[in-house]
PDB file of N, CA and C in Angstrom:
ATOM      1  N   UNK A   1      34.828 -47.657  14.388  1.00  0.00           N
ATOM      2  CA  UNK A   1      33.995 -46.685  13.713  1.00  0.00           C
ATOM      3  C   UNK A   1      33.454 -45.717  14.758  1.00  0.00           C
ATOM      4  N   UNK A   2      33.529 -44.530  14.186  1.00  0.00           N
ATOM      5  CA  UNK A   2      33.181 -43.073  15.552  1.00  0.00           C
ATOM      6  C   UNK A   2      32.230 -42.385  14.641  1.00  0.00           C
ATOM      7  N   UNK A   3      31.217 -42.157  15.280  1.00  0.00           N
ATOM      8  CA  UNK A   3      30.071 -40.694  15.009  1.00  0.00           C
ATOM      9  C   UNK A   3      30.457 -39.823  15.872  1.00  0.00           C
ATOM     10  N   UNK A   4      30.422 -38.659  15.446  1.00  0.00           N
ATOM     11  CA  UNK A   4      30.734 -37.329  16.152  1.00  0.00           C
ATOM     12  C   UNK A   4      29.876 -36.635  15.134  1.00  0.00           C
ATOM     13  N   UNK A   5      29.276 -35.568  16.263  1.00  0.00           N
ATOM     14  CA  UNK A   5      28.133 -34.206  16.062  1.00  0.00           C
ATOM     15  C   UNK A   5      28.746 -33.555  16.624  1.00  0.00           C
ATOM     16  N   UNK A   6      28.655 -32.168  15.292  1.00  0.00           N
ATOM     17  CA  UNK A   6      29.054 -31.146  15.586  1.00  0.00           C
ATOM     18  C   UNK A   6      27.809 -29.862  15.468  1.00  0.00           C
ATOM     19  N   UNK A   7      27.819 -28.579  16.009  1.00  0.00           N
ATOM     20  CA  UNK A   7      27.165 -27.677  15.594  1.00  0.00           C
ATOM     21  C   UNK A   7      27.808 -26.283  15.355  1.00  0.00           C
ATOM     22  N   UNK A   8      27.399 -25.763  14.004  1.00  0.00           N
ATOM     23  CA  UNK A   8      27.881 -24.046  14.367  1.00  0.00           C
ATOM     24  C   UNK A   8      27.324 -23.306  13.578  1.00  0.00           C
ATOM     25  N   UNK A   9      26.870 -22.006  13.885  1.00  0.00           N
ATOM     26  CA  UNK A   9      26.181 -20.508  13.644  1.00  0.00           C
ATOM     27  C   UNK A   9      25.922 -20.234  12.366  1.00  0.00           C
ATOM     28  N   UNK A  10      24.945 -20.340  11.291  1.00  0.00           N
ATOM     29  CA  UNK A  10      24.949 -19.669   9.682  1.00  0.00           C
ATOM     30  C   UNK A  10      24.191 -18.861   9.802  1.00  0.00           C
ATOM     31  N   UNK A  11      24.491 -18.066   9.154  1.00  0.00           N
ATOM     32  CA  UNK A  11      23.719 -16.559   8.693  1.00  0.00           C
ATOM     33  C   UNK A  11      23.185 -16.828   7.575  1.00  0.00           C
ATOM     34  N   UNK A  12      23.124 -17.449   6.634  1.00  0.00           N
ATOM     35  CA  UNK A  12      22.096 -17.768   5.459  1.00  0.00           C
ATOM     36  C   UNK A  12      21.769 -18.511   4.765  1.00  0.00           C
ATOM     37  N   UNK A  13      20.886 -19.361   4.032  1.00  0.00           N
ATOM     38  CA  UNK A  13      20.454 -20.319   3.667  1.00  0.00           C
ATOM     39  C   UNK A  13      21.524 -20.291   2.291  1.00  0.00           C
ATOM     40  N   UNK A  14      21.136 -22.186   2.031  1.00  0.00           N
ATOM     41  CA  UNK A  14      22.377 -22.273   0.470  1.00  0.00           C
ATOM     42  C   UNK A  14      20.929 -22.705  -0.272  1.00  0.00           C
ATOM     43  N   UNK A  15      22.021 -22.827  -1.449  1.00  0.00           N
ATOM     44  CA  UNK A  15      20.487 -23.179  -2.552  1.00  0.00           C
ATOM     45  C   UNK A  15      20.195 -24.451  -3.146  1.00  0.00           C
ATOM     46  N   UNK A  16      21.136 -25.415  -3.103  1.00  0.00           N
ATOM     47  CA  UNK A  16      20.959 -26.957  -3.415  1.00  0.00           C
ATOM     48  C   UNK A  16      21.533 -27.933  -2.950  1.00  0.00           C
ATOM     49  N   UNK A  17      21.906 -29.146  -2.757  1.00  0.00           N
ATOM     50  CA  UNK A  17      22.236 -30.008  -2.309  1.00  0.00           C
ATOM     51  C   UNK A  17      23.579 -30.555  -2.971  1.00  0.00           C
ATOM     52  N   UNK A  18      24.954 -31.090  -2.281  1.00  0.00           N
ATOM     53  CA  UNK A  18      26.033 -31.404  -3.009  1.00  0.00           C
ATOM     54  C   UNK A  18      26.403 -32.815  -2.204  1.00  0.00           C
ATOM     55  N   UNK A  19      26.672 -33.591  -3.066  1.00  0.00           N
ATOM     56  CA  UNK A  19      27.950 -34.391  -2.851  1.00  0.00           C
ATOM     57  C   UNK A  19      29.089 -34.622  -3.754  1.00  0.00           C
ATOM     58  N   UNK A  20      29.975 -34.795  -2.745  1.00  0.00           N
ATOM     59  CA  UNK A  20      31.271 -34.788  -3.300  1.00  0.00           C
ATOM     60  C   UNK A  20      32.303 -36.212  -2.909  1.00  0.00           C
ATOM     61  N   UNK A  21      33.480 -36.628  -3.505  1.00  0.00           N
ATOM     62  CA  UNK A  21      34.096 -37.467  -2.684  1.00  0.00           C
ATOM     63  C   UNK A  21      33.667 -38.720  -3.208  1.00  0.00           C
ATOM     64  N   UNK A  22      34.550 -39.742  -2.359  1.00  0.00           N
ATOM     65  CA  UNK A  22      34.042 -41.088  -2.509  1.00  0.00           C
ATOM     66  C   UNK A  22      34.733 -41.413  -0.828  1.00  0.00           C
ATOM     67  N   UNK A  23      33.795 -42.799  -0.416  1.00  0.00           N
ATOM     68  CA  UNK A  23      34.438 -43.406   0.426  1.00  0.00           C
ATOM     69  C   UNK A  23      35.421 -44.456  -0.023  1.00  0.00           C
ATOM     70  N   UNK A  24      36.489 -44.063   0.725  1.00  0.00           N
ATOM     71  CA  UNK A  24      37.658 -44.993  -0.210  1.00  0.00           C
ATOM     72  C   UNK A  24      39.307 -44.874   0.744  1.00  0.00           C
ATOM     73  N   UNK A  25      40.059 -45.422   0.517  1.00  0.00           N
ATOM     74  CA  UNK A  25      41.230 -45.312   1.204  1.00  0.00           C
ATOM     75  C   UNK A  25      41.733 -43.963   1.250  1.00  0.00           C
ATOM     76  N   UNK A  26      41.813 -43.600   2.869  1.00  0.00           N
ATOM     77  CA  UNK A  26      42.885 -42.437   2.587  1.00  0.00           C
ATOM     78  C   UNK A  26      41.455 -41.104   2.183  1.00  0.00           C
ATOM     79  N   UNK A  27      40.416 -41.142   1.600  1.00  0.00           N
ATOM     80  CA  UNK A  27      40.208 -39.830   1.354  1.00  0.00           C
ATOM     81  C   UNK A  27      38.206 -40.114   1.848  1.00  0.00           C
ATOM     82  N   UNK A  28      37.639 -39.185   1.713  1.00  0.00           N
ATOM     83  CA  UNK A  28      36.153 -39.405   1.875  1.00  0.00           C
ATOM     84  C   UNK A  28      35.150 -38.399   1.231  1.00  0.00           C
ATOM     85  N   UNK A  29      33.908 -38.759   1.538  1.00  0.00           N
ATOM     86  CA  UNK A  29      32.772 -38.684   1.274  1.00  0.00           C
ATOM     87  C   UNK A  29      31.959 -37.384   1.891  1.00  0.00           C
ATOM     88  N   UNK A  30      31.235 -35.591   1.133  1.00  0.00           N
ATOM     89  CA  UNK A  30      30.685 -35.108   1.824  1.00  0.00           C
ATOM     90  C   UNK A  30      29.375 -35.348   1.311  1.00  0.00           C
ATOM     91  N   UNK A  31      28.174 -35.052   2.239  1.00  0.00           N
ATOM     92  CA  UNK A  31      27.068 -35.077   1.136  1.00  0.00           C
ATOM     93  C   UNK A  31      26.575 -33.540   2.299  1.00  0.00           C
ATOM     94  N   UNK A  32      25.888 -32.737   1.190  1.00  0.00           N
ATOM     95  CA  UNK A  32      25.807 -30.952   1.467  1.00  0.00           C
ATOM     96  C   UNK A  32      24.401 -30.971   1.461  1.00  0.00           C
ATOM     97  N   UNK A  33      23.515 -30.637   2.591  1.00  0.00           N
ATOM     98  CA  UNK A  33      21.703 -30.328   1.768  1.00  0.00           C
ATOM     99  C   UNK A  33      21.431 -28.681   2.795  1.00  0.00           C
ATOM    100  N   UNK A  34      20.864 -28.296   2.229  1.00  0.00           N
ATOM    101  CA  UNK A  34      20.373 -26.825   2.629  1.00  0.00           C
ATOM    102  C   UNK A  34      19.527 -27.367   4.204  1.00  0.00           C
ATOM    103  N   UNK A  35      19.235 -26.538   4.916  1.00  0.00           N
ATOM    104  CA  UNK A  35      18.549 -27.165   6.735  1.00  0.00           C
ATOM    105  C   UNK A  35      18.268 -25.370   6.704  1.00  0.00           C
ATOM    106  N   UNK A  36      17.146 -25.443   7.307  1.00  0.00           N
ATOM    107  CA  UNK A  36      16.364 -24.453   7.884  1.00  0.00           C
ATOM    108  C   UNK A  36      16.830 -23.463   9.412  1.00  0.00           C
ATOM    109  N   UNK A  37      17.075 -22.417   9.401  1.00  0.00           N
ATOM    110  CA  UNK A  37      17.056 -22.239  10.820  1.00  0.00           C
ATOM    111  C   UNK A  37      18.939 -21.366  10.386  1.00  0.00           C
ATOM    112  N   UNK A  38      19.347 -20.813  11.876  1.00  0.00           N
ATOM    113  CA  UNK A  38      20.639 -19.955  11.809  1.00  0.00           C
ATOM    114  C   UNK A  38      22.053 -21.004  12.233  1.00  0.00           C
ATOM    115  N   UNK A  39      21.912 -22.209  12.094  1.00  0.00           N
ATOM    116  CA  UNK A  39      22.994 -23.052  12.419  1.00  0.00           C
ATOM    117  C   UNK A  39      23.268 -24.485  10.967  1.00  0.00           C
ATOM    118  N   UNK A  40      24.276 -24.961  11.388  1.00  0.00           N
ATOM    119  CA  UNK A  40      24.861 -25.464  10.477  1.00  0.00           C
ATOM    120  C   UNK A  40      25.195 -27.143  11.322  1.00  0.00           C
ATOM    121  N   UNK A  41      24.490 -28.460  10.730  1.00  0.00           N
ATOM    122  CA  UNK A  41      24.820 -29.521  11.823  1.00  0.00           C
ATOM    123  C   UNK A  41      25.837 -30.279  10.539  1.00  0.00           C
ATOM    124  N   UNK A  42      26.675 -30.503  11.425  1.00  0.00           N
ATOM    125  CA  UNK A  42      27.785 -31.601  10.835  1.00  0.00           C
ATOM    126  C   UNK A  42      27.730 -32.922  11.714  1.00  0.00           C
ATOM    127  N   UNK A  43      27.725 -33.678  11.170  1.00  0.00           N
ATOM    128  CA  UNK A  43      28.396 -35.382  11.162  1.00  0.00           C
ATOM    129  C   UNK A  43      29.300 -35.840  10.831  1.00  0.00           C
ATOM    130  N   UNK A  44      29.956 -36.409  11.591  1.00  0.00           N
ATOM    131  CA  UNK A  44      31.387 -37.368  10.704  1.00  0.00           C
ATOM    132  C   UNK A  44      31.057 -38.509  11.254  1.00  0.00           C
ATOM    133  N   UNK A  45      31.305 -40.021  10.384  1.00  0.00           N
ATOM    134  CA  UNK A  45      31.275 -41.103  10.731  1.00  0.00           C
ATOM    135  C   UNK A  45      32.608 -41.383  10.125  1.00  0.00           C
ATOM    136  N   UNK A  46      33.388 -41.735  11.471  1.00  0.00           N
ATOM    137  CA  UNK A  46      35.090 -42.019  10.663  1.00  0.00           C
ATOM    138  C   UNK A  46      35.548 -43.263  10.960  1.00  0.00           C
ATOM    139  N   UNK A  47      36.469 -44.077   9.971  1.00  0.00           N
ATOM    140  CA  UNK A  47      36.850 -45.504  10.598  1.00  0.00           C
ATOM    141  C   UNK A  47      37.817 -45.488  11.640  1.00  0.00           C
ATOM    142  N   UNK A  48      38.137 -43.771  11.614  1.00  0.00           N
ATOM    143  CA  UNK A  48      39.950 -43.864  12.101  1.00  0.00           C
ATOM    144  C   UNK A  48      38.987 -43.205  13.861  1.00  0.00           C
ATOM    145  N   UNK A  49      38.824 -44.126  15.178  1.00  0.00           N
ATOM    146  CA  UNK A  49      38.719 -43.462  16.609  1.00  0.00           C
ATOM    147  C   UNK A  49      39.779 -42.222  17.117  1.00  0.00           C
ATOM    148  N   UNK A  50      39.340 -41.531  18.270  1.00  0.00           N
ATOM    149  CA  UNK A  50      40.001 -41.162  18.766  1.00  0.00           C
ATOM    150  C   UNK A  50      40.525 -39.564  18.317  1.00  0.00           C
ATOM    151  N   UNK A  51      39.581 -39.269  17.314  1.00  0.00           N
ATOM    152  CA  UNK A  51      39.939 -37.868  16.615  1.00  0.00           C
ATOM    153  C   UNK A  51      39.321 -36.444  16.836  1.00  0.00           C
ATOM    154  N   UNK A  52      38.410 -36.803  17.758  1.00  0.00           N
ATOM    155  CA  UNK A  52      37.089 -35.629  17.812  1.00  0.00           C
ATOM    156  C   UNK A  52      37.725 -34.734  17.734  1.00  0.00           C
ATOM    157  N   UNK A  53      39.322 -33.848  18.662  1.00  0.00           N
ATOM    158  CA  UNK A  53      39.865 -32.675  18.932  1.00  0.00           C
ATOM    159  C   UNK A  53      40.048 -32.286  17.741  1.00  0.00           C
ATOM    160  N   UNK A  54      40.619 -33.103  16.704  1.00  0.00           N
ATOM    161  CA  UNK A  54      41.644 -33.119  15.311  1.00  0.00           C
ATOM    162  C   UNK A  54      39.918 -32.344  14.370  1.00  0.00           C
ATOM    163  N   UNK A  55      39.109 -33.504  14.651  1.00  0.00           N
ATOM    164  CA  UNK A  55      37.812 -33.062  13.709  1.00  0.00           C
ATOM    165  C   UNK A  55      37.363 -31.596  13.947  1.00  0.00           C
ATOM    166  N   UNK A  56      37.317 -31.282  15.463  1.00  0.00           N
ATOM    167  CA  UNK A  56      36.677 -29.938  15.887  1.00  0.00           C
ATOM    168  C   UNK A  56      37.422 -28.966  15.249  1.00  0.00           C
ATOM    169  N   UNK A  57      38.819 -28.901  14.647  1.00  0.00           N
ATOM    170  CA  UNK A  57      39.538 -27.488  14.875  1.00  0.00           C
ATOM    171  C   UNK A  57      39.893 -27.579  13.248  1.00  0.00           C
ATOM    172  N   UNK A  58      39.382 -28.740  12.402  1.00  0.00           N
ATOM    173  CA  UNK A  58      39.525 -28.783  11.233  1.00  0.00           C
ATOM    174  C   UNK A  58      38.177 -28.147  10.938  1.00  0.00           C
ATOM    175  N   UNK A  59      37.032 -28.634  11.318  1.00  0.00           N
ATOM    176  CA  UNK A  59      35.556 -27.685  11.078  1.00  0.00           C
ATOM    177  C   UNK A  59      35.353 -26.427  11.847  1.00  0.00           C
ATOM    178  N   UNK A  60      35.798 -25.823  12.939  1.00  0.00           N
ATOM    179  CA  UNK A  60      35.888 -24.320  13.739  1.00  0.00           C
ATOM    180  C   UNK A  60      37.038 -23.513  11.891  1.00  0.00           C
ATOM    181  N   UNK A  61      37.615 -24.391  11.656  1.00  0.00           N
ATOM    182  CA  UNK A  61      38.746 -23.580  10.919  1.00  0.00           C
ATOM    183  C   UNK A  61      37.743 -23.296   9.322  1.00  0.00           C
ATOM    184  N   UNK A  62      37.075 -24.176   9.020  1.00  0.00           N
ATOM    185  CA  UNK A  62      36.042 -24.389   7.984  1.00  0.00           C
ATOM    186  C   UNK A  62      34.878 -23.557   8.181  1.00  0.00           C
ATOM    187  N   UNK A  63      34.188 -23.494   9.077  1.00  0.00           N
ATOM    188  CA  UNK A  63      33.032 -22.460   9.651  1.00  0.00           C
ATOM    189  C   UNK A  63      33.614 -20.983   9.957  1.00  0.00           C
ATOM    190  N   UNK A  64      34.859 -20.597  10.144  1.00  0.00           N
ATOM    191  CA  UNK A  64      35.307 -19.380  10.185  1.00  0.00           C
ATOM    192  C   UNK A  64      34.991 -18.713   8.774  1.00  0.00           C
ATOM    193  N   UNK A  65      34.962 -19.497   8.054  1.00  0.00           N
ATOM    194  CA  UNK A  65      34.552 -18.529   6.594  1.00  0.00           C
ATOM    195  C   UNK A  65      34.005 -18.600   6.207  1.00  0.00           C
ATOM    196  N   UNK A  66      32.869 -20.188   6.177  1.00  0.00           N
ATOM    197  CA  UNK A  66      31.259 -20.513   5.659  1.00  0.00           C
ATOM    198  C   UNK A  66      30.259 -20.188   7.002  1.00  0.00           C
ATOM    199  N   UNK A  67      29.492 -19.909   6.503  1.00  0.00           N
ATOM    200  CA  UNK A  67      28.521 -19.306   7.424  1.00  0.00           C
ATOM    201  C   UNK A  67      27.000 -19.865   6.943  1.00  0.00           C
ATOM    202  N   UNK A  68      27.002 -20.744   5.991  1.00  0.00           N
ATOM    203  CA  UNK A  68      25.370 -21.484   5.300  1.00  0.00           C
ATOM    204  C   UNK A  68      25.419 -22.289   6.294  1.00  0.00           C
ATOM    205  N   UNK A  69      23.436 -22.191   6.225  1.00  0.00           N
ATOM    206  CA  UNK A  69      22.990 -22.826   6.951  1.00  0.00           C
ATOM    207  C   UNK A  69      23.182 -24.173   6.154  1.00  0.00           C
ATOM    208  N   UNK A  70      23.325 -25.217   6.296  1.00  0.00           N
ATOM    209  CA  UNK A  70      23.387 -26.581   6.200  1.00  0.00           C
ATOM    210  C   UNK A  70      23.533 -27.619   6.877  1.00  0.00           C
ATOM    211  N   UNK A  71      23.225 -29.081   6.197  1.00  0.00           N
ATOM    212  CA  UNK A  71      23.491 -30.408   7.056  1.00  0.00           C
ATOM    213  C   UNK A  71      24.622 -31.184   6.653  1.00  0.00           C
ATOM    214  N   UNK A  72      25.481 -31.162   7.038  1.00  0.00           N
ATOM    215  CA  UNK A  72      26.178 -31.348   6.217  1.00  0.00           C
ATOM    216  C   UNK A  72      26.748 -33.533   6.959  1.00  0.00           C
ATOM    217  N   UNK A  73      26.634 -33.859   5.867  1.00  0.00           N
ATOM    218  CA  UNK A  73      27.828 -35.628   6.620  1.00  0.00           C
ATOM    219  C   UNK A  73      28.879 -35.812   5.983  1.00  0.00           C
ATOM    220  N   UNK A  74      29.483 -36.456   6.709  1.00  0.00           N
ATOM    221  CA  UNK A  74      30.757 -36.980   6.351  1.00  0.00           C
ATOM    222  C   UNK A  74      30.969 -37.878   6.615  1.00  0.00           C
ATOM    223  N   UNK A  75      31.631 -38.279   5.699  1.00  0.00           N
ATOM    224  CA  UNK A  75      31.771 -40.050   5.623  1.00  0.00           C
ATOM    225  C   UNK A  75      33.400 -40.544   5.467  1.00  0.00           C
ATOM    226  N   UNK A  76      33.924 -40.722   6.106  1.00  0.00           N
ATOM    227  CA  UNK A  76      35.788 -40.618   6.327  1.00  0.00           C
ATOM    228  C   UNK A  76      36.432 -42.016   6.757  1.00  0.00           C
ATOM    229  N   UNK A  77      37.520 -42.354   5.338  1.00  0.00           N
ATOM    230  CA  UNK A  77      38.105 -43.360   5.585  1.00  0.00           C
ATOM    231  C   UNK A  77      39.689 -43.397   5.653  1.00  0.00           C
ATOM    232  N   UNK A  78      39.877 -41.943   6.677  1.00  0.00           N
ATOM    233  CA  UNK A  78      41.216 -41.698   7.217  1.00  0.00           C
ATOM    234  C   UNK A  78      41.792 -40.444   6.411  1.00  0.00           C
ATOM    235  N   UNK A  79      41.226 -39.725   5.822  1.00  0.00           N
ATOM    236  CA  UNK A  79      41.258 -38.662   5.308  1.00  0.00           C
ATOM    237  C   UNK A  79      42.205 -37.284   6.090  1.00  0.00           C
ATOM    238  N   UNK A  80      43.381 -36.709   5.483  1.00  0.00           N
ATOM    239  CA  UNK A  80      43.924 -35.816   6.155  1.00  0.00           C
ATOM    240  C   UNK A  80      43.466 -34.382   6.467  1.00  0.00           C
ATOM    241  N   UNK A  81      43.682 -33.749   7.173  1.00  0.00           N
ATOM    242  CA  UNK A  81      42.928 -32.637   7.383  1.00  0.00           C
ATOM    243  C   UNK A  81      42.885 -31.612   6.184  1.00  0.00           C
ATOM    244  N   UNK A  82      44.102 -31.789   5.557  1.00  0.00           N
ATOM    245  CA  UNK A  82      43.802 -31.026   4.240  1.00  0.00           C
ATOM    246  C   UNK A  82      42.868 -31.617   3.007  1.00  0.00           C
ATOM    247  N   UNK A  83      42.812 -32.741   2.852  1.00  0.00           N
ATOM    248  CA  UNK A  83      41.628 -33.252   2.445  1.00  0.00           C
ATOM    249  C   UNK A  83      40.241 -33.030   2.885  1.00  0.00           C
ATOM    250  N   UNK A  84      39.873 -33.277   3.919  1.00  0.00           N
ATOM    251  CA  UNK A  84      38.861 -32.496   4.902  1.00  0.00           C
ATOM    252  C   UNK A  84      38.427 -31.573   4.043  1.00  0.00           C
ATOM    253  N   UNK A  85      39.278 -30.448   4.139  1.00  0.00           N
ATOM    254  CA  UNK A  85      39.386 -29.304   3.881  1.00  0.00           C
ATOM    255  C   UNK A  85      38.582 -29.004   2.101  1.00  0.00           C
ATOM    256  N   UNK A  86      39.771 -29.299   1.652  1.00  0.00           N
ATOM    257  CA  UNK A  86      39.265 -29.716   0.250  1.00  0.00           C
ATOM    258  C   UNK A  86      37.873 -30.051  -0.477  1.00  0.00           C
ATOM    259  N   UNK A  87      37.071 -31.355   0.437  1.00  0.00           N
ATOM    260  CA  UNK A  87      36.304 -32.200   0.185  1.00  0.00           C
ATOM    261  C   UNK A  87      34.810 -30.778   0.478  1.00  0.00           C
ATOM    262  N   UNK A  88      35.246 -30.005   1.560  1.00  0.00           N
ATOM    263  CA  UNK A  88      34.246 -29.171   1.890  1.00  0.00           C
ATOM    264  C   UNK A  88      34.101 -28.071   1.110  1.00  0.00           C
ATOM    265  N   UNK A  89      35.159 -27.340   0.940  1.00  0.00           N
ATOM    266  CA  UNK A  89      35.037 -26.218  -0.086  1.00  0.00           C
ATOM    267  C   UNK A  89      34.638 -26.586  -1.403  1.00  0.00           C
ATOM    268  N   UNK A  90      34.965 -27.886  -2.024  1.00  0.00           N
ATOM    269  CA  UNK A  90      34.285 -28.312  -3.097  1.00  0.00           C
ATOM    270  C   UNK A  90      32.466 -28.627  -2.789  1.00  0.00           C
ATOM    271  N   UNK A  91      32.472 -28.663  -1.746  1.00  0.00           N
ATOM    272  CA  UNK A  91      30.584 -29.800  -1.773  1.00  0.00           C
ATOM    273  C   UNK A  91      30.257 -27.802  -1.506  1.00  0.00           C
ATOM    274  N   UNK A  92      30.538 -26.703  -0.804  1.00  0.00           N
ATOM    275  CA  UNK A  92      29.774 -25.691  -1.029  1.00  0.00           C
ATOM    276  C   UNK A  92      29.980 -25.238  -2.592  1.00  0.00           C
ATOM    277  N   UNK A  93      31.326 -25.439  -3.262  1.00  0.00           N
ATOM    278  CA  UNK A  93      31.151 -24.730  -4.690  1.00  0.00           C
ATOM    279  C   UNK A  93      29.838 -25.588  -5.455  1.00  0.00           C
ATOM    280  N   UNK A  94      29.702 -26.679  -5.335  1.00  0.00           N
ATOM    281  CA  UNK A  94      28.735 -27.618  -5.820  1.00  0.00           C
ATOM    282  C   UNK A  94      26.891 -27.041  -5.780  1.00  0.00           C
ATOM    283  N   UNK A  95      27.175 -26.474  -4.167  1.00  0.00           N
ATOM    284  CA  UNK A  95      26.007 -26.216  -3.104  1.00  0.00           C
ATOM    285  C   UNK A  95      25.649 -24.987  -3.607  1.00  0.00           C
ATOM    286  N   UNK A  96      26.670 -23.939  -3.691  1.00  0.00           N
ATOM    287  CA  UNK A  96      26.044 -22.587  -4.084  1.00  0.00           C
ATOM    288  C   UNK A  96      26.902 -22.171  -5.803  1.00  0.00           C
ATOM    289  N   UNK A  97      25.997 -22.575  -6.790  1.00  0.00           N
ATOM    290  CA  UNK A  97      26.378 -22.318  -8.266  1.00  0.00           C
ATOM    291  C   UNK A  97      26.239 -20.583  -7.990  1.00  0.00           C
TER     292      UNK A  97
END
């Protein structure tokens, strides 16, 4: 099991809180809450070690187009990067109605 913190740059606040996902084989868990201030903190707690590079360039690729401030966790039980992907753009559609 790996924790990894991440940080990056938002330009504006969101308006409610999302989760999405389940922890479960193969796919995972986001939970979305609004955070104060011009940055955006991510967490991943993953079962699968050894991924930080894989995690960084899947969230740099995710933050290129979201820019809310949020906290965002993640909760990952081997989940592919297009899932990743997925799991996030759904917890902001959730986040900003």
């Amino acid at each position: 099991m790996e924790r990894l913190a991440f940080e990056f740059h938002a330009k504006r606040t969101i308006a409610q809180r999302a989760h999405v996902g389940v922890v479960g084989s193969n796919d995972l868990e986001v939970l979305l809450e609004p955070l104060d201030g011009d940055h955006a903190q991510v967490t991943v707690l993953t079962s699968v070690d050894g991924f930080r590079d894989q995690w960084s360039a899947v969230l740099q690729r995710f933050f290129s187009t979201y820019d809310g401030a949020a906290r965002i966790q993640i909760h990952d039980a081997g989940a592919t990067p297009g899932t990743v992907l997925l799991r996030l753009r759904q917890a902001v559609e959730v986040g900003e109605p």
